[in-house]
PDB file of N, CA and C in Angstrom:
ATOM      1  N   UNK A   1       0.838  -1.187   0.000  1.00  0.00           N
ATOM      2  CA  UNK A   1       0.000   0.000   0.000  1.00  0.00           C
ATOM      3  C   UNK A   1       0.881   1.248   0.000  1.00  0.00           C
ATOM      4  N   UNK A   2       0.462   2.143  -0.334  1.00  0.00           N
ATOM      5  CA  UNK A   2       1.399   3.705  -0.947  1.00  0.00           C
ATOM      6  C   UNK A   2       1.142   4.212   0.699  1.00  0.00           C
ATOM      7  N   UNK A   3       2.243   4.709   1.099  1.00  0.00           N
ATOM      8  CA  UNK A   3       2.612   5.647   1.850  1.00  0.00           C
ATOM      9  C   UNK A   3       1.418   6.734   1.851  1.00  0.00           C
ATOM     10  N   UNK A   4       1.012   7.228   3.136  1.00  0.00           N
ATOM     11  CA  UNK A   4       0.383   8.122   3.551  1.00  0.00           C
ATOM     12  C   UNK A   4       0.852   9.230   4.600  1.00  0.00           C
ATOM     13  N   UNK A   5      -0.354  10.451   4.114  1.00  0.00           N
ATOM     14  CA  UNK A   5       0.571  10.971   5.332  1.00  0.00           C
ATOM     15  C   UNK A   5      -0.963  11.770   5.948  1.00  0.00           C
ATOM     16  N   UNK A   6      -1.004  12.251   7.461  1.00  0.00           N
ATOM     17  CA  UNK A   6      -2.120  12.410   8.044  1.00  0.00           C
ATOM     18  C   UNK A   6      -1.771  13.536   8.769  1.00  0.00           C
ATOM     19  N   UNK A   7      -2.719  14.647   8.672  1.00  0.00           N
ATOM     20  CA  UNK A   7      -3.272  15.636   9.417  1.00  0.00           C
ATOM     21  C   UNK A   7      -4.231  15.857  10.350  1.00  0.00           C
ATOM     22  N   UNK A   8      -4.276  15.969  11.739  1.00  0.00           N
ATOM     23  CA  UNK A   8      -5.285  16.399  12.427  1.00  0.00           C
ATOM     24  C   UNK A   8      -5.792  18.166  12.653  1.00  0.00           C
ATOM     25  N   UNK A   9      -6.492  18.377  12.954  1.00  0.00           N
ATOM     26  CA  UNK A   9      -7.249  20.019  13.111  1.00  0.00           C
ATOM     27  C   UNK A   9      -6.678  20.273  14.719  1.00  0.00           C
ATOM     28  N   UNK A  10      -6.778  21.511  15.057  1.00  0.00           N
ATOM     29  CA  UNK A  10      -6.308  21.629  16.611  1.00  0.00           C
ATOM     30  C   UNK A  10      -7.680  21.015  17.509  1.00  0.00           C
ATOM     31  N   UNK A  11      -9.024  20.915  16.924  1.00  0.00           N
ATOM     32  CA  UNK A  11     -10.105  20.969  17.707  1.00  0.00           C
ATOM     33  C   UNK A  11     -10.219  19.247  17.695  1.00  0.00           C
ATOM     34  N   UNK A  12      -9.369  18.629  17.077  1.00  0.00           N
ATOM     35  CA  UNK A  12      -9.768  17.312  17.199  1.00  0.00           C
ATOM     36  C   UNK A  12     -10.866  16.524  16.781  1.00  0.00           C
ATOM     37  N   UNK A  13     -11.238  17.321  15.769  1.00  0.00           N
ATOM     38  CA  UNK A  13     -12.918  17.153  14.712  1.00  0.00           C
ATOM     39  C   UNK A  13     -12.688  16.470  13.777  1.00  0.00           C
ATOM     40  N   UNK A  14     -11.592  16.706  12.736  1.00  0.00           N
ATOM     41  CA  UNK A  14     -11.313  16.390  11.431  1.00  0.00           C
ATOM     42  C   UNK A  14      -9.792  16.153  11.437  1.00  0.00           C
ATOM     43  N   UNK A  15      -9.493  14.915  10.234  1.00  0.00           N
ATOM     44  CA  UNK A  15      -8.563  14.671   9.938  1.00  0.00           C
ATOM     45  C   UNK A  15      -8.369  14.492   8.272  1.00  0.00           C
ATOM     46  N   UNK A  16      -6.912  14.605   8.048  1.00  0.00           N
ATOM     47  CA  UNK A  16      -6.825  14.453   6.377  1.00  0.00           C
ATOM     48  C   UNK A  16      -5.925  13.459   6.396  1.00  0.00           C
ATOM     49  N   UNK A  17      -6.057  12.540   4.751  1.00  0.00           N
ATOM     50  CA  UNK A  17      -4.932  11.373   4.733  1.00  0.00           C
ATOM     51  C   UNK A  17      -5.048  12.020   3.408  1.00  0.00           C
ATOM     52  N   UNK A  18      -3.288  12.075   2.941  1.00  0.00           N
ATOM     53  CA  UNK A  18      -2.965  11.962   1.650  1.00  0.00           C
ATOM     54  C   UNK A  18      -1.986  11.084   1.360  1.00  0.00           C
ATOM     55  N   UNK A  19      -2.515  10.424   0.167  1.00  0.00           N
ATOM     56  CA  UNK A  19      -2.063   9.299  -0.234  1.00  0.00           C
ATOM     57  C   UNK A  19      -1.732   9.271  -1.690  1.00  0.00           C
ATOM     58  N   UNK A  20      -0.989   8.773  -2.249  1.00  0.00           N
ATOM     59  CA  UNK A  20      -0.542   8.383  -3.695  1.00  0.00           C
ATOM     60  C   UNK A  20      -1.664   8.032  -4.270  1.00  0.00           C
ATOM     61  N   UNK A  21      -1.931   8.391  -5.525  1.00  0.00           N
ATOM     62  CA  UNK A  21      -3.104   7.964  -6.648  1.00  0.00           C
ATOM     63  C   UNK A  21      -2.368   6.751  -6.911  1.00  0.00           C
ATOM     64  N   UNK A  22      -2.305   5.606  -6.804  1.00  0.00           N
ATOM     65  CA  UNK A  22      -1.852   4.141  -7.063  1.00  0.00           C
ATOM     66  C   UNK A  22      -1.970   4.080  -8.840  1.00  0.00           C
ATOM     67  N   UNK A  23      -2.607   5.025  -9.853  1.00  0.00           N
ATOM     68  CA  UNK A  23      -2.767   5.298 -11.108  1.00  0.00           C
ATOM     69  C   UNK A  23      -1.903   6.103 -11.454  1.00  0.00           C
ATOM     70  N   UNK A  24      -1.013   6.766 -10.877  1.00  0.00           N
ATOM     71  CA  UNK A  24      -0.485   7.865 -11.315  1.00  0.00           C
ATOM     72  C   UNK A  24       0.760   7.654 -11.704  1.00  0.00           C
ATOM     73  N   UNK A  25       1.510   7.734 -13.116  1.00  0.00           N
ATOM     74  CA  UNK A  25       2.867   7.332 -13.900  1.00  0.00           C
ATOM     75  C   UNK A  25       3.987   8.514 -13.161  1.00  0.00           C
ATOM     76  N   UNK A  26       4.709   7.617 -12.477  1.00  0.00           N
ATOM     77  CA  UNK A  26       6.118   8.720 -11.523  1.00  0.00           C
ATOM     78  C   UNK A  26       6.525   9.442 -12.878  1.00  0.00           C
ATOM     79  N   UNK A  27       6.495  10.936 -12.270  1.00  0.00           N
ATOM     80  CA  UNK A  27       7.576  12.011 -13.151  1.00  0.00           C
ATOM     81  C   UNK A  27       6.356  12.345 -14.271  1.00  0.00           C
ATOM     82  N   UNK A  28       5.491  11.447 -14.660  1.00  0.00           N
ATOM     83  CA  UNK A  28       4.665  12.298 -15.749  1.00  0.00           C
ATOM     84  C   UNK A  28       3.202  12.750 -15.103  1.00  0.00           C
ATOM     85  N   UNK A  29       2.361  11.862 -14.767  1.00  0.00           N
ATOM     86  CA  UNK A  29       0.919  12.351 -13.805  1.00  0.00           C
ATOM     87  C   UNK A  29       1.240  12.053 -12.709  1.00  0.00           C
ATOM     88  N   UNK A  30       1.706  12.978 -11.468  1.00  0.00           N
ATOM     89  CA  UNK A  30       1.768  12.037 -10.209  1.00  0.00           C
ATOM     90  C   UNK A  30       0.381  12.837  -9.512  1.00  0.00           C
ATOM     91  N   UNK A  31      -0.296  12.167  -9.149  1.00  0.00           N
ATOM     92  CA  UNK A  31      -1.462  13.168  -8.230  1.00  0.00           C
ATOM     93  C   UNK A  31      -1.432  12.704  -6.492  1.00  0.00           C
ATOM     94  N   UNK A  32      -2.578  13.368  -5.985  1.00  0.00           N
ATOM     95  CA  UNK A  32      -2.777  12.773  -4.048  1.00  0.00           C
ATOM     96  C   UNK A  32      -4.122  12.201  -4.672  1.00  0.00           C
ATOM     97  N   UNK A  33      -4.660  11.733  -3.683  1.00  0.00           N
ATOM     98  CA  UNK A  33      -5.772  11.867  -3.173  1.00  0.00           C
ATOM     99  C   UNK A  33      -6.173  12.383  -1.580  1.00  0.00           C
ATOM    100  N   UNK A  34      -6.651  13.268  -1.390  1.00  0.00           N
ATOM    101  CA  UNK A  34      -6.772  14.106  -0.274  1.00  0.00           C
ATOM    102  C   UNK A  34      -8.260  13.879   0.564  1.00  0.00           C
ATOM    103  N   UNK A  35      -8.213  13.048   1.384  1.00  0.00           N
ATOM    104  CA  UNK A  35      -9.548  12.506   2.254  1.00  0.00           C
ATOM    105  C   UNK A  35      -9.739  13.482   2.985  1.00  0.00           C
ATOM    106  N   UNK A  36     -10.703  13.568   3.655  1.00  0.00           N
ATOM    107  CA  UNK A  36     -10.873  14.487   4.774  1.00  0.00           C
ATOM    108  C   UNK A  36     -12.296  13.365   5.399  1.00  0.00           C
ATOM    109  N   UNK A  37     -11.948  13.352   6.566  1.00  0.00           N
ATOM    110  CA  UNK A  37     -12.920  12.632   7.481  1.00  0.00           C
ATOM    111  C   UNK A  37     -13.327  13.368   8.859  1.00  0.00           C
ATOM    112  N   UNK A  38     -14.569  13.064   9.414  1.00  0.00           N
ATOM    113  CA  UNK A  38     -15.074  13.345  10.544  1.00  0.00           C
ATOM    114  C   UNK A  38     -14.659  12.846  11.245  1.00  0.00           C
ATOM    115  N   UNK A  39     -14.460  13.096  12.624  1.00  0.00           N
ATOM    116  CA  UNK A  39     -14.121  12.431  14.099  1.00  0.00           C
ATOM    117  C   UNK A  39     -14.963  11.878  14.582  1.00  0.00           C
ATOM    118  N   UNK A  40     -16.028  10.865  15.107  1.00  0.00           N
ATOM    119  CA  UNK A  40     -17.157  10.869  15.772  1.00  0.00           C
ATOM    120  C   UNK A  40     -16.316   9.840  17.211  1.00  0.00           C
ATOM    121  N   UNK A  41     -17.254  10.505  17.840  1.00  0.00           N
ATOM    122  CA  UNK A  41     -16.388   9.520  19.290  1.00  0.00           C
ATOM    123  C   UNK A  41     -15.327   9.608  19.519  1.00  0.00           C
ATOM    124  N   UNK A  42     -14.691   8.971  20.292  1.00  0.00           N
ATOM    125  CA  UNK A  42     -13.415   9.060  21.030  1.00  0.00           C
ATOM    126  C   UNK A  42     -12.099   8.256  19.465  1.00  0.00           C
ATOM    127  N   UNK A  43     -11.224   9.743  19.286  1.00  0.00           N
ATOM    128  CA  UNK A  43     -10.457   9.319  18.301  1.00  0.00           C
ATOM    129  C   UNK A  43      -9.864   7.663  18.792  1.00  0.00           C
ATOM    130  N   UNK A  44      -9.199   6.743  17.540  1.00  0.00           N
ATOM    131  CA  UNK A  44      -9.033   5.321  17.959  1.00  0.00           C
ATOM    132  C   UNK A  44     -10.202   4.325  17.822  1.00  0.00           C
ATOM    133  N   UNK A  45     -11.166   4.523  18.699  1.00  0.00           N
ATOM    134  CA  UNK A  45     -11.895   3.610  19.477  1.00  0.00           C
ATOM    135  C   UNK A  45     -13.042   3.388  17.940  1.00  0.00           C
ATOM    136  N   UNK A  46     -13.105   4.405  17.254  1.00  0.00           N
ATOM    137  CA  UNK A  46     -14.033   4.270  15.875  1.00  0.00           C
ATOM    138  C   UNK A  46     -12.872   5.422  14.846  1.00  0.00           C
ATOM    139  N   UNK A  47     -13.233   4.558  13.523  1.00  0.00           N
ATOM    140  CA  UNK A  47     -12.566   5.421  12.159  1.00  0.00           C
ATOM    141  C   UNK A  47     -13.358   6.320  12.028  1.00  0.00           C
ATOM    142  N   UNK A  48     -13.108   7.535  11.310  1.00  0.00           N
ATOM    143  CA  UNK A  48     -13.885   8.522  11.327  1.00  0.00           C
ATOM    144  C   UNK A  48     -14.197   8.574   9.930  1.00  0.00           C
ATOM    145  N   UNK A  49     -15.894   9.092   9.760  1.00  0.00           N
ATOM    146  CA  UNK A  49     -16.056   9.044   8.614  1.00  0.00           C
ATOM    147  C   UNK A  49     -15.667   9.991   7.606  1.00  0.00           C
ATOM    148  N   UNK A  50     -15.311   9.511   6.227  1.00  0.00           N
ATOM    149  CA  UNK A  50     -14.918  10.086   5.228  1.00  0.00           C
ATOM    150  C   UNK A  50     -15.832  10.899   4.693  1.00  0.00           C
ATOM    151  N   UNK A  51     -16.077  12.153   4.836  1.00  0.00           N
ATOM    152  CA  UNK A  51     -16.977  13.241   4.038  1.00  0.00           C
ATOM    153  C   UNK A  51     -16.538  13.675   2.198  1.00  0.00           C
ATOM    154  N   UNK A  52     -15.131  13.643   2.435  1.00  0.00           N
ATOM    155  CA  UNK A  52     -14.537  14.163   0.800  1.00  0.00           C
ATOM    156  C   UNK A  52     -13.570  13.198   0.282  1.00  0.00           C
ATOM    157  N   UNK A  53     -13.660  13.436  -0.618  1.00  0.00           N
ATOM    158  CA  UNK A  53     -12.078  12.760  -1.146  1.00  0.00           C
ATOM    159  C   UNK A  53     -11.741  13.591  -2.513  1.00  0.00           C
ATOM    160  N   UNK A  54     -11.106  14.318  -2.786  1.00  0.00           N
ATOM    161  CA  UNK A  54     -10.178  14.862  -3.786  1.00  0.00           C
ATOM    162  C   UNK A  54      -9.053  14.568  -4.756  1.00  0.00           C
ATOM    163  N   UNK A  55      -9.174  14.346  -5.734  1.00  0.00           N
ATOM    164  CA  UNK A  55      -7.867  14.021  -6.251  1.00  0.00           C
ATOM    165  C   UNK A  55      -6.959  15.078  -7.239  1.00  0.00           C
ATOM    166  N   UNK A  56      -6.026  15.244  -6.572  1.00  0.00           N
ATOM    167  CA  UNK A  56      -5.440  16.785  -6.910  1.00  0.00           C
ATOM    168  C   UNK A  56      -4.100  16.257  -7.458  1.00  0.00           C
ATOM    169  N   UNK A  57      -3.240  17.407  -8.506  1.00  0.00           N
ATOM    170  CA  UNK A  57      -1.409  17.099  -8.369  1.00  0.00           C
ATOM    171  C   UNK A  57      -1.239  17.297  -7.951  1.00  0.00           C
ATOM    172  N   UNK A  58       0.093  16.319  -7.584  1.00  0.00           N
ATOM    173  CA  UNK A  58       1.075  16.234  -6.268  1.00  0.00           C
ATOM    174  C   UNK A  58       1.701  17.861  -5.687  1.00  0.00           C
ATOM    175  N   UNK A  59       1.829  18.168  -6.371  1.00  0.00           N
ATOM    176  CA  UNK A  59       2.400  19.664  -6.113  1.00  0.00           C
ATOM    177  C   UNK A  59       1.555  20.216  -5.440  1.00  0.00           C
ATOM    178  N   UNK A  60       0.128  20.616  -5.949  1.00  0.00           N
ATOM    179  CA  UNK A  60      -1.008  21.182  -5.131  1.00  0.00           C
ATOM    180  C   UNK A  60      -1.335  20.679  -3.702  1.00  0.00           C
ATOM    181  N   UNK A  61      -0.992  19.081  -3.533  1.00  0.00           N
ATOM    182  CA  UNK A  61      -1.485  18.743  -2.864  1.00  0.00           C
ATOM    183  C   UNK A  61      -0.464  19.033  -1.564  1.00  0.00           C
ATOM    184  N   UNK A  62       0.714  19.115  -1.686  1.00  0.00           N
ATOM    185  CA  UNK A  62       2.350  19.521  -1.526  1.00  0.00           C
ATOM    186  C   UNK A  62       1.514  21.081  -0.344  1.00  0.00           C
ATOM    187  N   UNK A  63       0.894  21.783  -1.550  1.00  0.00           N
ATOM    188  CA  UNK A  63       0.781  23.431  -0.899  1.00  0.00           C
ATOM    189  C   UNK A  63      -0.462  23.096   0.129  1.00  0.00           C
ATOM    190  N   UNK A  64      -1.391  22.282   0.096  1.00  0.00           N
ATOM    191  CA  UNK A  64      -2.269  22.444   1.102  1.00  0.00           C
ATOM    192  C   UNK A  64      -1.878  21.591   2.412  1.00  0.00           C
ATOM    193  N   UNK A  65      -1.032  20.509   1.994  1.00  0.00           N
ATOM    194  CA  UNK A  65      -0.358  20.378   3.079  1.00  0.00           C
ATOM    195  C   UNK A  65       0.260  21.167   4.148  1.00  0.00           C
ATOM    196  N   UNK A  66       1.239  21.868   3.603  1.00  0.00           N
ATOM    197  CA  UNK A  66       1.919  22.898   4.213  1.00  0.00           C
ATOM    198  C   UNK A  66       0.774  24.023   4.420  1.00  0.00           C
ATOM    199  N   UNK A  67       0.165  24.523   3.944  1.00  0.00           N
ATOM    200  CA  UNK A  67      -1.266  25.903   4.229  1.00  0.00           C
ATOM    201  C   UNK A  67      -1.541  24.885   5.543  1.00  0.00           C
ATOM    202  N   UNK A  68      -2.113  23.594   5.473  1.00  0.00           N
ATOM    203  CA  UNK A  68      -3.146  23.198   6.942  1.00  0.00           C
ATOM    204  C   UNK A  68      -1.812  23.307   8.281  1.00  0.00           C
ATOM    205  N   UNK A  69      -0.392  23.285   7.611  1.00  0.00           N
ATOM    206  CA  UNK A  69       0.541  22.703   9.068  1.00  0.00           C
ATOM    207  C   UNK A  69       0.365  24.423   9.389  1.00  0.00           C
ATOM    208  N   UNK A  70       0.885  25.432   8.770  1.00  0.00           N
ATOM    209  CA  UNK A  70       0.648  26.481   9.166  1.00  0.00           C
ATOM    210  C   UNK A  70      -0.860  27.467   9.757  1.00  0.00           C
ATOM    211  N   UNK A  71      -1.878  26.566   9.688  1.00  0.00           N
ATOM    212  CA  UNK A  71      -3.275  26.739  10.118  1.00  0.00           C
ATOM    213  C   UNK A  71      -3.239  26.485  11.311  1.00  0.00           C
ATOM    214  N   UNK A  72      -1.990  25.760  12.279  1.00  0.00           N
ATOM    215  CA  UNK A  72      -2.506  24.819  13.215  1.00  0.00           C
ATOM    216  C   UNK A  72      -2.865  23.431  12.974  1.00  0.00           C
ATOM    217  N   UNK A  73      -3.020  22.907  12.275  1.00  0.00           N
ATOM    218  CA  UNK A  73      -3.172  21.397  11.931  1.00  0.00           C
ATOM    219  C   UNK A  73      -1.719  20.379  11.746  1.00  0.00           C
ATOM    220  N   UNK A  74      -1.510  19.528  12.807  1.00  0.00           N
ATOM    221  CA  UNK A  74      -0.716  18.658  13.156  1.00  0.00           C
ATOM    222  C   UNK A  74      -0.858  17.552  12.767  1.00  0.00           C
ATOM    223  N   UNK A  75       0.734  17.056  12.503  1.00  0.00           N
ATOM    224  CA  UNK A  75       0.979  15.196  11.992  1.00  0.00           C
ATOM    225  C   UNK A  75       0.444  14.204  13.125  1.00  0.00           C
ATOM    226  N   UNK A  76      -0.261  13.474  12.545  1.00  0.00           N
ATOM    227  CA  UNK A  76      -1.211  12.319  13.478  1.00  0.00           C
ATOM    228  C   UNK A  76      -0.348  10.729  12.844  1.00  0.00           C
ATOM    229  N   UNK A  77      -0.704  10.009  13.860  1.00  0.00           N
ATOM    230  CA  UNK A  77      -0.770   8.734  12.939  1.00  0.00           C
ATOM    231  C   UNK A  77      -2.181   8.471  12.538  1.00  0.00           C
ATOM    232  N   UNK A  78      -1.710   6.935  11.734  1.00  0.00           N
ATOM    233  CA  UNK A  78      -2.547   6.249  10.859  1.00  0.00           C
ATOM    234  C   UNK A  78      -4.410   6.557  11.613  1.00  0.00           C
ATOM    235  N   UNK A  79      -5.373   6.850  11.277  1.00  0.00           N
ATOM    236  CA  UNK A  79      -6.794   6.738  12.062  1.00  0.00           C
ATOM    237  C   UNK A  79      -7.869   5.695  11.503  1.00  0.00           C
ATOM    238  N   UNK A  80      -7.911   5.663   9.962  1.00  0.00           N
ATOM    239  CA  UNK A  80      -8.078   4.408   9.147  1.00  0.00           C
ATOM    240  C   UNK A  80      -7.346   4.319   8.247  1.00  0.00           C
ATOM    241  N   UNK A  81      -7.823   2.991   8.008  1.00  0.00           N
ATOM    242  CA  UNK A  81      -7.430   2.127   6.906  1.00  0.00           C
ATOM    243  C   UNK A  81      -7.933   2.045   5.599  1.00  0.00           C
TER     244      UNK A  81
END
């Protein structure tokens, strides 16, 4: 499975996973796909549900990364699968 990488919000509501488009040819289309999920319940104990999913280039996806770390939004581990 492609490497991910995960964002939490400061309020502990929402999280993002971006992940490799598993379609995408290295060096010519590389894109993310950019989840964004709800928190419900006690983070862990339930996955949170997925509201969006986006599929953006890697580059773009590169800048909203960095925009959410500078928002306040912090590296989490894995929340689902």
């Amino acid at each position: 499975m492609a490497t991910s990488f995960w964002l939490i919000n400061s309020n502990r509501t929402e999280v993002k996973r971006f992940i490799k488009n598993g379609k995408s040819i290295d060096g010519v289309f590389e894109y993310m796909f950019v989840e964004t999920g709800k928190i419900v319940g006690v983070l862990g104990k339930e996955p949170p549900i997925i509201t969006t999913t986006v599929s953006v280039d890697i580059e773009l996806a590169r800048e909203i990364y960095e925009r959410l770390l500078s928002q306040g939004w912090r590296k989490t581990e894995e929340v689902w699968k």
